[in-house]
N, C-alpha and C. Protein backbone atom coordinates (compact mmCIF):
# COMPACT_ATOMS: atom_id res chain seq x y z
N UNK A 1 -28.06 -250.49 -113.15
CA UNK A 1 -28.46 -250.22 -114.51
C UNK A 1 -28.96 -251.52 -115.13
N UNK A 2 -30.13 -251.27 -115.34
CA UNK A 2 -30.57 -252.50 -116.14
C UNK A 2 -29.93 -252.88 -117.78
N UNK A 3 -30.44 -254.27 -118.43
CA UNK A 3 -29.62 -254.44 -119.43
C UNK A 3 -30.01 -253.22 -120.26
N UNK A 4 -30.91 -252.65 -121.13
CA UNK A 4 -31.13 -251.82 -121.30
C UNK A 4 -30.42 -250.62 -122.04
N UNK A 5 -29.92 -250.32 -120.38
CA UNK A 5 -29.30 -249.48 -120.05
C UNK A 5 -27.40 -249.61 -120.22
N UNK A 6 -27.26 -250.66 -120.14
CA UNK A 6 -25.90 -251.42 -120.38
C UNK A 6 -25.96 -251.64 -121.71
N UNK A 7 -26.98 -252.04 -122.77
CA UNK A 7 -27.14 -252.08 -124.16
C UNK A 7 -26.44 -250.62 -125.07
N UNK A 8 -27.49 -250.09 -124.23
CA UNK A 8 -27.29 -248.48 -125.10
C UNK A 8 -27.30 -247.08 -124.29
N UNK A 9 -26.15 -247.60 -123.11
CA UNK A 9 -25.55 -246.33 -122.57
C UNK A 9 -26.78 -245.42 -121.62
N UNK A 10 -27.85 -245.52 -121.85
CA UNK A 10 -28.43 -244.86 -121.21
C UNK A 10 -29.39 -245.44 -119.92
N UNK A 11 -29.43 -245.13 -118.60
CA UNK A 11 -29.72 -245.08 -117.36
C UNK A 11 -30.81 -244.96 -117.10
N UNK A 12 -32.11 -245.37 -116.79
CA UNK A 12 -33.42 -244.83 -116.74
C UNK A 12 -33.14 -244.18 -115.04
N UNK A 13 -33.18 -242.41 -115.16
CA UNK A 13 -32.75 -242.27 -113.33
C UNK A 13 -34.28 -241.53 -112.83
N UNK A 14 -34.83 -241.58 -113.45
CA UNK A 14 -36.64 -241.12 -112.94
C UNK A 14 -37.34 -241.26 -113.21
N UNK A 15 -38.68 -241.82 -112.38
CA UNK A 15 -40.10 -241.05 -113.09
C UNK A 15 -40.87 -240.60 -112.35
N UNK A 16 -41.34 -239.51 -113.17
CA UNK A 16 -42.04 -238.23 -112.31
C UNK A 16 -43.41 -238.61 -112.87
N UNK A 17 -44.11 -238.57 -111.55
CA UNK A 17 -45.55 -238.95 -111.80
C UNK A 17 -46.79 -237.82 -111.86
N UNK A 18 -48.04 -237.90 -112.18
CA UNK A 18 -48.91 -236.91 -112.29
C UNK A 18 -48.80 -235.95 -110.76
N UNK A 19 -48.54 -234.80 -110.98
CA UNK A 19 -49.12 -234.57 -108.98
C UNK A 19 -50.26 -233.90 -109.07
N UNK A 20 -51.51 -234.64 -110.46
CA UNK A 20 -52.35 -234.08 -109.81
C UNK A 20 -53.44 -234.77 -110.91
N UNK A 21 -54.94 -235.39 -110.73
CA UNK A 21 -55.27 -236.14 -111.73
C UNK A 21 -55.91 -235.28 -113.11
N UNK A 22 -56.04 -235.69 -113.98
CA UNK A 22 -56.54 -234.65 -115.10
C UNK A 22 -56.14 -235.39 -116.43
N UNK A 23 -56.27 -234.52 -117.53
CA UNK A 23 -55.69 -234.80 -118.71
C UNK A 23 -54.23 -234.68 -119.39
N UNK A 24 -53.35 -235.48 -119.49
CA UNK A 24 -52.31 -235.10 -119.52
C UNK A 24 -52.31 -234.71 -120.93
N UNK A 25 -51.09 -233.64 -121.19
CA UNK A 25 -51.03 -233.00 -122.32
C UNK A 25 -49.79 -232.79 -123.30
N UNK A 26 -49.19 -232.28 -124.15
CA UNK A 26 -47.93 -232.22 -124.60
C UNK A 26 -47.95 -230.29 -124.47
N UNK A 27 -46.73 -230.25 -123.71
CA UNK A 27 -46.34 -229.16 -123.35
C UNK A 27 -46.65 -227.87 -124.17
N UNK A 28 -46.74 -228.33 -125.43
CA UNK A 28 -46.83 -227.42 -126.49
C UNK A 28 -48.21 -226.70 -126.93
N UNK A 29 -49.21 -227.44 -126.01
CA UNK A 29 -50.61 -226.94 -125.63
C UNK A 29 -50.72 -225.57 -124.78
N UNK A 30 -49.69 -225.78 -124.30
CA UNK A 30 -49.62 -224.77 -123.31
C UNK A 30 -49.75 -223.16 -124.05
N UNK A 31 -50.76 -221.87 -123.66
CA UNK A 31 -50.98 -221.57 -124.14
C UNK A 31 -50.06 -220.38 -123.41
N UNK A 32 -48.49 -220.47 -123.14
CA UNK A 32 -47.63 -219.59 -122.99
C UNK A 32 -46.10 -219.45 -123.14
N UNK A 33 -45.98 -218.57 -124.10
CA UNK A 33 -44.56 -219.28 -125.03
C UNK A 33 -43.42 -220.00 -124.10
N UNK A 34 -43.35 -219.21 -122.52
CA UNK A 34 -42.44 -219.90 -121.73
C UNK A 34 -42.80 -221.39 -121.43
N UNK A 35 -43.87 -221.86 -121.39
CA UNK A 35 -43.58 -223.00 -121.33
C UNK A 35 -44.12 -224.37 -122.61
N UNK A 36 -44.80 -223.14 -123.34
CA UNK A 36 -44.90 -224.32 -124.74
C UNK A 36 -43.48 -224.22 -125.73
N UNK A 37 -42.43 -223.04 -125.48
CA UNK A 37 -41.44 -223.04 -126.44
C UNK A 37 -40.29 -223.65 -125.36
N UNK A 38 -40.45 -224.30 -124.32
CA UNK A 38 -39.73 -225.24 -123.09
C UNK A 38 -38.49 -224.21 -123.04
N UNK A 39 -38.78 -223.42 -122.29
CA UNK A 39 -37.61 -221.95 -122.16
C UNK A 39 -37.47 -222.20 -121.17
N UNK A 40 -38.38 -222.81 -119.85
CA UNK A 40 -37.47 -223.30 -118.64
C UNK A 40 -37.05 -224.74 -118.39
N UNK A 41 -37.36 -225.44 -119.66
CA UNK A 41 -37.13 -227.04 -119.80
C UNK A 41 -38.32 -227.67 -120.43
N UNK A 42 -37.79 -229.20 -120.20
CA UNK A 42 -38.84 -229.38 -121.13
C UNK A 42 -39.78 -230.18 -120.14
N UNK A 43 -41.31 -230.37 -120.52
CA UNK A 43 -41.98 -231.14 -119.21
C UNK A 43 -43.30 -232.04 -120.32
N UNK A 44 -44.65 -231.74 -119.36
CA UNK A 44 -45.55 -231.87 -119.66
C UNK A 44 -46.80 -231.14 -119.26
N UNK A 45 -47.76 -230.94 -119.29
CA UNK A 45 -48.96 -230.00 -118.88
C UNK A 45 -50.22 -230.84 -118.35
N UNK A 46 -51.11 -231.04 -117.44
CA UNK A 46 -52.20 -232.03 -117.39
C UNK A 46 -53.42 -230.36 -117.08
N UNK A 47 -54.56 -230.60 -117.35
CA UNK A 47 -55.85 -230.14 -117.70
C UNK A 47 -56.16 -230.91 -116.11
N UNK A 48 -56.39 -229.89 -114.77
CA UNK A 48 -56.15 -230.81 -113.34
C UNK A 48 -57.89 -231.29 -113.65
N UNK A 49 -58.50 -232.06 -112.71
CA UNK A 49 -59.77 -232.18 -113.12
C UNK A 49 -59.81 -232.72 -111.37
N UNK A 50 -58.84 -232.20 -110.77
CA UNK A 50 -58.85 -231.95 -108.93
C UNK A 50 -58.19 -231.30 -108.02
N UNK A 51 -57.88 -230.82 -106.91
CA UNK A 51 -58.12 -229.63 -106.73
C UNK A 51 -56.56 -229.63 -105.87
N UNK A 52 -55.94 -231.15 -105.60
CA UNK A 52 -54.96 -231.71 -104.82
C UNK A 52 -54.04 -231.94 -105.70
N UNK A 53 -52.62 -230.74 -105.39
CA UNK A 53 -51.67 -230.92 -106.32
C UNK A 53 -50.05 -231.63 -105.19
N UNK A 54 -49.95 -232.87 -105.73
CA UNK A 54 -48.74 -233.84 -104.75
C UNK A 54 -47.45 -234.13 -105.70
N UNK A 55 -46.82 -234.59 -104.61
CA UNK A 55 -45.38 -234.48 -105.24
C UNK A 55 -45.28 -235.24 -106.31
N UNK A 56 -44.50 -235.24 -106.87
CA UNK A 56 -44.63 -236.22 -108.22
C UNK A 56 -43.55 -237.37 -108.22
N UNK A 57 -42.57 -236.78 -106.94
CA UNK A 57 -41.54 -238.18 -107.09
C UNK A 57 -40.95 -237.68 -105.10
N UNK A 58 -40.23 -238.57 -104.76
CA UNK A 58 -39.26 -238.46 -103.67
C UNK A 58 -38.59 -237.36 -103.69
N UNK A 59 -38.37 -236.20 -103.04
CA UNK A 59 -37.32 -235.20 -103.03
C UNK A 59 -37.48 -234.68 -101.91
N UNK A 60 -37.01 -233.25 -102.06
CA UNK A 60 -36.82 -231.97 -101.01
C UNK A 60 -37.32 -230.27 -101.68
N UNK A 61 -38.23 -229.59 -101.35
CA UNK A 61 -39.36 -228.72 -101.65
C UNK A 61 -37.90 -228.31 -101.63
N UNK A 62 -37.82 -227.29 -102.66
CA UNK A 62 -36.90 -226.20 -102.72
C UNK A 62 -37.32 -224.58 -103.34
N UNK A 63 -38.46 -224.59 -103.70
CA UNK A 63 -38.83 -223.11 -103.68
C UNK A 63 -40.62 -223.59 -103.40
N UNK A 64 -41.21 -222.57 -102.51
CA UNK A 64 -43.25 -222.50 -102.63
C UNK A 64 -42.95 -220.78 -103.12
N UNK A 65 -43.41 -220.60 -103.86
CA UNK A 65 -44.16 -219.44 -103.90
C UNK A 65 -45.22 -219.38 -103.33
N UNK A 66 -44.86 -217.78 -102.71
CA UNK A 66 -45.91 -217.09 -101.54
C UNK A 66 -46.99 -217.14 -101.93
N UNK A 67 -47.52 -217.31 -103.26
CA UNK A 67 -48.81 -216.74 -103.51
C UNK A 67 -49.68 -218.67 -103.98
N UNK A 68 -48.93 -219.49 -103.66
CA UNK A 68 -49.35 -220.56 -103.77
C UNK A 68 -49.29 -221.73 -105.20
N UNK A 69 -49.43 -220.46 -106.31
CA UNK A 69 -49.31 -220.97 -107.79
C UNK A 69 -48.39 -221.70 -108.15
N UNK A 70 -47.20 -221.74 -107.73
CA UNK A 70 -46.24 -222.75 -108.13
C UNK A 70 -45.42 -223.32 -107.16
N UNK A 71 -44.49 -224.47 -107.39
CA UNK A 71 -44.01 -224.82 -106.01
C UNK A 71 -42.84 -225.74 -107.15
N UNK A 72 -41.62 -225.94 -106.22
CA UNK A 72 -40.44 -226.56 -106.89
C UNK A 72 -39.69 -227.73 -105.80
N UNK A 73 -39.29 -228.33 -106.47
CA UNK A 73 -38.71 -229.62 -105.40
C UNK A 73 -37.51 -230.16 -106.69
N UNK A 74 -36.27 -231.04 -105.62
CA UNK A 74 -35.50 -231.61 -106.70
C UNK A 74 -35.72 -232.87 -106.02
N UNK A 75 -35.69 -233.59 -106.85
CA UNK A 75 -35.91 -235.00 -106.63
C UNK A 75 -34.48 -236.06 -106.12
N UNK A 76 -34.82 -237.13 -105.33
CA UNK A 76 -33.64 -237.58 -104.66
C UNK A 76 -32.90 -238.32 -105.89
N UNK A 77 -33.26 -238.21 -107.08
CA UNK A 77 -32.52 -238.40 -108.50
C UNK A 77 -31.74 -237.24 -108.98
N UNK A 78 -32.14 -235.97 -108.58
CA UNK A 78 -31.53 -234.88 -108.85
C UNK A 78 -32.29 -234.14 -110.30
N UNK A 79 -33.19 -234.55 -110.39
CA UNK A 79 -34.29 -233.87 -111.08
C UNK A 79 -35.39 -232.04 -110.62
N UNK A 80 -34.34 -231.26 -111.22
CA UNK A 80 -35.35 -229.98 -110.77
C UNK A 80 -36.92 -230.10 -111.13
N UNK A 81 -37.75 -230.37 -110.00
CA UNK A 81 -39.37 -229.95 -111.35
C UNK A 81 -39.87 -228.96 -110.85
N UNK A 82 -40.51 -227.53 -111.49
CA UNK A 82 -41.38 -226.52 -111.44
C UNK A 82 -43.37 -227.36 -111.51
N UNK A 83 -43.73 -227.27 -110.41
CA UNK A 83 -45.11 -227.35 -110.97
C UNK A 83 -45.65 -226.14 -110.81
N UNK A 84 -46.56 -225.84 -112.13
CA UNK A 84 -47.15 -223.90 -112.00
C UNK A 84 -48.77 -224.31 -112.01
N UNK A 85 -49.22 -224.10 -111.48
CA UNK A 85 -50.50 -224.24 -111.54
C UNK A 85 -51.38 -223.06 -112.09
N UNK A 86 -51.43 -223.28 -113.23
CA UNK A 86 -52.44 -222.35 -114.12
C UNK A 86 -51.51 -221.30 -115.17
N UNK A 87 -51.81 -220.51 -115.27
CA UNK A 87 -51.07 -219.50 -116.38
C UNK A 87 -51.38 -218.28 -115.77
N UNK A 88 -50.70 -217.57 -115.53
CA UNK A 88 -50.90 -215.73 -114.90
C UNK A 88 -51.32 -215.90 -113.43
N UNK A 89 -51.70 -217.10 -112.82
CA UNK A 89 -52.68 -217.36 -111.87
C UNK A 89 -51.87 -216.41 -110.60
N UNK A 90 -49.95 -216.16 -110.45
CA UNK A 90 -49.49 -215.18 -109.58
C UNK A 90 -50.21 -214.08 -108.82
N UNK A 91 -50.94 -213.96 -110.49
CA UNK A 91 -52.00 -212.29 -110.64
C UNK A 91 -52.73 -212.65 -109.01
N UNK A 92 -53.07 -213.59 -108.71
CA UNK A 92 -54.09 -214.27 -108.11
C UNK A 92 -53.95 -213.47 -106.37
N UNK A 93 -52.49 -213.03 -106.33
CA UNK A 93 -51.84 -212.73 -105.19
C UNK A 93 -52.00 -214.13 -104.19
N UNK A 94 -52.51 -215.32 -104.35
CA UNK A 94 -52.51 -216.45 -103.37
C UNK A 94 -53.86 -216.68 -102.87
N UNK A 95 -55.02 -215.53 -103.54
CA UNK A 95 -56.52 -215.96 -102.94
C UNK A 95 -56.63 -217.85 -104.48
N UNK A 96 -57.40 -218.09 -103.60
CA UNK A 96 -57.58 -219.73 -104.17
C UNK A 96 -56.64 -220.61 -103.90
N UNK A 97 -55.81 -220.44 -103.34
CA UNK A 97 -54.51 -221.56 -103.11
C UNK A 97 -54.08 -221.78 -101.58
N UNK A 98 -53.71 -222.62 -101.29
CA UNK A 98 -53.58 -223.45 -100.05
C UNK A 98 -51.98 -224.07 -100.02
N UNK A 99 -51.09 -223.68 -99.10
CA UNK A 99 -50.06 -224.18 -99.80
C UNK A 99 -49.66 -225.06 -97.82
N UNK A 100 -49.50 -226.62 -98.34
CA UNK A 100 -49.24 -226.88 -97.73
C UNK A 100 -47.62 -227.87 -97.13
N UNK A 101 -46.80 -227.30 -97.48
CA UNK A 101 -45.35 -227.31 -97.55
C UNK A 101 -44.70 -226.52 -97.29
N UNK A 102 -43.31 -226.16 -97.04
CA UNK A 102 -42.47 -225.42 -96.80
C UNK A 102 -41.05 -225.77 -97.50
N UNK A 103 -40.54 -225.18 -98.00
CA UNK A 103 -39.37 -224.74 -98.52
C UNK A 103 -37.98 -225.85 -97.50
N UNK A 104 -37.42 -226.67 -97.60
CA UNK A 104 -36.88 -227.38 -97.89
C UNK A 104 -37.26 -228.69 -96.23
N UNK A 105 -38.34 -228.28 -97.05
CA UNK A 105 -38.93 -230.01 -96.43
C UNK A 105 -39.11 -231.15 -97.46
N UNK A 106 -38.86 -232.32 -96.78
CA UNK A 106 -38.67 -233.39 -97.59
C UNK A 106 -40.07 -234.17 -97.74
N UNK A 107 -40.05 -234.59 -99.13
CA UNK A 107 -41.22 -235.06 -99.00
C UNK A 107 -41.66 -236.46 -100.29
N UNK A 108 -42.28 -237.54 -99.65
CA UNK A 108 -42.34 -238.47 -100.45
C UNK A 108 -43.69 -238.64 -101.69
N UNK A 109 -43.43 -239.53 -102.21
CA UNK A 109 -43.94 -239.36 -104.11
C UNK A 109 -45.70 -239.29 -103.14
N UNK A 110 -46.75 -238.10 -103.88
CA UNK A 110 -47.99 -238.56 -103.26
C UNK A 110 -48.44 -237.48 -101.87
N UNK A 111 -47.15 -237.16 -101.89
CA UNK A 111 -47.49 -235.73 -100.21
C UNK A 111 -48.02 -235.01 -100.71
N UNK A 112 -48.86 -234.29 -100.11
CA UNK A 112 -49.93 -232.69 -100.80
C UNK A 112 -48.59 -231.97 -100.10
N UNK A 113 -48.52 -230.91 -101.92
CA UNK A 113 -47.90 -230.35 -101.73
C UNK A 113 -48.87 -228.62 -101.48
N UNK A 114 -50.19 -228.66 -102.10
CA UNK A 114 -50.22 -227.08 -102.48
C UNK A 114 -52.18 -228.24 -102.86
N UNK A 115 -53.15 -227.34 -102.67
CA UNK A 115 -54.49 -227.39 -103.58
C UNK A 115 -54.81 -225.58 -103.88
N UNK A 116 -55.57 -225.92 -104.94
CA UNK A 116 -56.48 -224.72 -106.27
C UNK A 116 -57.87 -225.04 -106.13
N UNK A 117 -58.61 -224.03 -105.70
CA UNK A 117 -59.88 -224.06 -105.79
C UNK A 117 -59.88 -223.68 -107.74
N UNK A 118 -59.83 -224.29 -108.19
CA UNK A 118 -59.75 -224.76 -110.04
C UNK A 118 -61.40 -223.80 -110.30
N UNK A 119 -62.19 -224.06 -109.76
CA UNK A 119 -63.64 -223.40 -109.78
C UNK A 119 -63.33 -222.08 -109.75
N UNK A 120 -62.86 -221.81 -108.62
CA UNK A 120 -62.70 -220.31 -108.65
C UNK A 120 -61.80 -219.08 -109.04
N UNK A 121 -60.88 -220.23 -109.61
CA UNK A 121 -59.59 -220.16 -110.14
C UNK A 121 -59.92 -219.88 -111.95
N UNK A 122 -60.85 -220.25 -112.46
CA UNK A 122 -61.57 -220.92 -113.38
C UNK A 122 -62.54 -219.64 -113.70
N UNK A 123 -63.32 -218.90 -112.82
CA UNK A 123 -64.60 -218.37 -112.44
C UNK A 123 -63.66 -216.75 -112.36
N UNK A 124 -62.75 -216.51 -112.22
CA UNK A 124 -61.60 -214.94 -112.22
C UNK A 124 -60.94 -215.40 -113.68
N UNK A 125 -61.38 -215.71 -114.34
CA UNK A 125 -60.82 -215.95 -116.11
C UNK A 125 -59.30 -216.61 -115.91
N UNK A 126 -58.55 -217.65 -115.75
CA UNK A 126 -57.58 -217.79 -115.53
C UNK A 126 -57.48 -219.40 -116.56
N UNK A 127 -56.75 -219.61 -116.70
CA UNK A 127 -56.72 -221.11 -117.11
C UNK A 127 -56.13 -222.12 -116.38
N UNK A 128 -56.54 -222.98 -115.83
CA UNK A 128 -55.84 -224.00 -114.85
C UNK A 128 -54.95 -225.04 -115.43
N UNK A 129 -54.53 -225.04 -116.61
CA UNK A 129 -53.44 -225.90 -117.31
C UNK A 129 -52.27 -226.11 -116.19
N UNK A 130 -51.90 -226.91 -116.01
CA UNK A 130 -51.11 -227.19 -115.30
C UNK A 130 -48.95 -227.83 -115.57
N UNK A 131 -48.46 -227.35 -115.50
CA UNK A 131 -47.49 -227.65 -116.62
C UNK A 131 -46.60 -227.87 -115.19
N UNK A 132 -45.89 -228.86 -115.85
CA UNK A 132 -45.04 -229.95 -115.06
C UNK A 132 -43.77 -230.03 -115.82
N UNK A 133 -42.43 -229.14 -115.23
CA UNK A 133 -41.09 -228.71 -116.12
C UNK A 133 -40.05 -229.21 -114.94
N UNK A 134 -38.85 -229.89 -116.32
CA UNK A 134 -37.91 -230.40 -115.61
C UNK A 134 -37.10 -228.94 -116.11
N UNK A 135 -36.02 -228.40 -115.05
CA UNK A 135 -35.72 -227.30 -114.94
C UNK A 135 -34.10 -227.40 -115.42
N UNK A 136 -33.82 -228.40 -115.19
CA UNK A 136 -32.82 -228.86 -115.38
C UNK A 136 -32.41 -229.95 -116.50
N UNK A 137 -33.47 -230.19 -117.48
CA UNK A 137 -33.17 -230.78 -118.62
C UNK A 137 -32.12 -230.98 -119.11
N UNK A 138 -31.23 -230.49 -119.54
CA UNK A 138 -29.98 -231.07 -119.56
C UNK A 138 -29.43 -231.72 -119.00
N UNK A 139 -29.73 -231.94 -117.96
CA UNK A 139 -28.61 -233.05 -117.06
C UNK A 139 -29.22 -234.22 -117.61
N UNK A 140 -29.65 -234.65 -118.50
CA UNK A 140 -30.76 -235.71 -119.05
C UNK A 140 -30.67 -235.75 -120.35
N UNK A 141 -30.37 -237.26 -120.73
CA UNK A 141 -30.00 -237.58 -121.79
C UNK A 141 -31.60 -237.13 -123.08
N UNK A 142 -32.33 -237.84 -122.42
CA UNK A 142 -34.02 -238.17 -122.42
C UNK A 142 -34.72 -238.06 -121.61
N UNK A 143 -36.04 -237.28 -122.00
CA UNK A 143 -37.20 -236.72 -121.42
C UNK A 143 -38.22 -237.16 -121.80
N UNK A 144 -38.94 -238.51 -121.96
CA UNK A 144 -39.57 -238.92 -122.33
C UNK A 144 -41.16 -238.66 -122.06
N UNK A 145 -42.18 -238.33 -122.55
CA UNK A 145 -43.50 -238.44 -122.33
C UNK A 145 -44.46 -239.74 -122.19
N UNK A 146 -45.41 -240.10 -121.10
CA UNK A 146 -46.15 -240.59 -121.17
C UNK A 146 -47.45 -240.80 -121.93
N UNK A 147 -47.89 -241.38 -122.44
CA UNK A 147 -49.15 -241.19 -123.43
C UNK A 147 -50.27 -240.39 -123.01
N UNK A 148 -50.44 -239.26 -123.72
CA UNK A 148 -51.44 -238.30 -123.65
C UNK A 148 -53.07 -238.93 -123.25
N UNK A 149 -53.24 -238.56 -122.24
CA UNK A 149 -54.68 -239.50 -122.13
C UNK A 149 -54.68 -238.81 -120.53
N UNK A 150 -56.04 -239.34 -120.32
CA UNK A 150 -56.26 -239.27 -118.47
C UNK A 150 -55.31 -239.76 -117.92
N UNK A 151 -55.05 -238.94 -116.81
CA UNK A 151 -54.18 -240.03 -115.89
C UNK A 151 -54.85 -239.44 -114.55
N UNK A 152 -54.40 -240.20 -113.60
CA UNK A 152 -54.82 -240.05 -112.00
C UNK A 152 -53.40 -239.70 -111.56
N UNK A 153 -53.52 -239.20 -110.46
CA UNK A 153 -52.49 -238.64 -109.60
C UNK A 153 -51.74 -240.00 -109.41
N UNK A 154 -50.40 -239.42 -109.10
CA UNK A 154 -49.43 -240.32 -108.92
C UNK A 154 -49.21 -241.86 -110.10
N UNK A 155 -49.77 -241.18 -111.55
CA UNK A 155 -49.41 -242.40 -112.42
C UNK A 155 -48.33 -241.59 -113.16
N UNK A 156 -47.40 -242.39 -113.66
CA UNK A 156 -46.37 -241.94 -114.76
C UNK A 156 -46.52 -241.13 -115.53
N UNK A 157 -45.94 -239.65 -115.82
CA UNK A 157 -45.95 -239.03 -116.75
C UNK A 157 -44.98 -238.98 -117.94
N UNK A 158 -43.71 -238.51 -116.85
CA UNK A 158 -42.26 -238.77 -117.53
C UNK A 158 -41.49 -239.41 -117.21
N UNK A 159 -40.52 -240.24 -118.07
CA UNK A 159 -39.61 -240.85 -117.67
C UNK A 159 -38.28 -240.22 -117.95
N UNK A 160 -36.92 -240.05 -117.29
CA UNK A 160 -35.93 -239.25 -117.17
C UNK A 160 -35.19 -240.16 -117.50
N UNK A 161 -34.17 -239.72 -117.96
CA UNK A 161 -33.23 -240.97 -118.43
C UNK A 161 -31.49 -240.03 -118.46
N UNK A 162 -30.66 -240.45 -117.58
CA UNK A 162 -29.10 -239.64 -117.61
C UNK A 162 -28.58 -239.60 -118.55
């Protein structure tokens, strides 16, 4: 624990990085009450602007959905994250998605986890917002956001704090 952290009790125990480059956003953009009213936690959302969605920190894949749209991992911090790629995109039954992981494989910050043809994804009326939820928020003192702006894959989004 840095001084910090010895100052004022609190631990910095993650950071979860973009897993995918685009516009990052405040959750509350999100144009679906489950995840702009943070009903499965609280996160962030990026606008992907590529097609390669990677892990966002060190962990172990713990749920892919079959149909490719979302994928879950807990981090070797013990951080649940949901990444959903798009909004309704399930509907999709898995045409546009590529999922390249499996369910409790381990995998480091930067591994392709899953790509979205975003075009065509985009082109069947869907929205590709991308929302990035810690599932487990509570175990966390602080959920901090990174500054809303571009980011590239694998730069800081959130910082987690015990």
């Amino acid at each position: 624990m840095g001084l910090f952290g010895k100052l004022f009790g609190k631990e910095e125990s993650g950071i979860i990085t973009a897993p995918v480059s685009g516009k990052l956003v405040s959750i509350k953009e999100v144009n679906d009450p489950t995840f702009s009213e943070e009903i499965l936690g609280k996160g962030v959302a990026i606008i992907p602007s590529d097609k390669q969605i990677c892990a966002p920190a060190t962990g172990t894949v713990t749920t892919v959905f079959p149909t490719g749209h979302a994928a879950a991992l807990t981090t070797d911090d013990g951080a649940e994250i949901l990444i959903h790629i798009g909004l309704d995109t399930v509907k999709l039954d898995g045409k546009h998605f590529t999922i390249h992981v499996s369910e409790g494989q381990k995998v480091s910050k930067g591994d392709l986890l899953l790509e979205a043809d975003l075009e065509q994804i985009k082109a069947e009326g869907y929205d590709t917002i991308t929302p990035i939820i810690i599932c487990n928020s509570d175990d966390f003192s602080e959920i901090s956001p990174a500054d809303f702006q571009d980011v590239k894959q694998g730069e800081k989004v959130l910082t987690l704090r015990k």
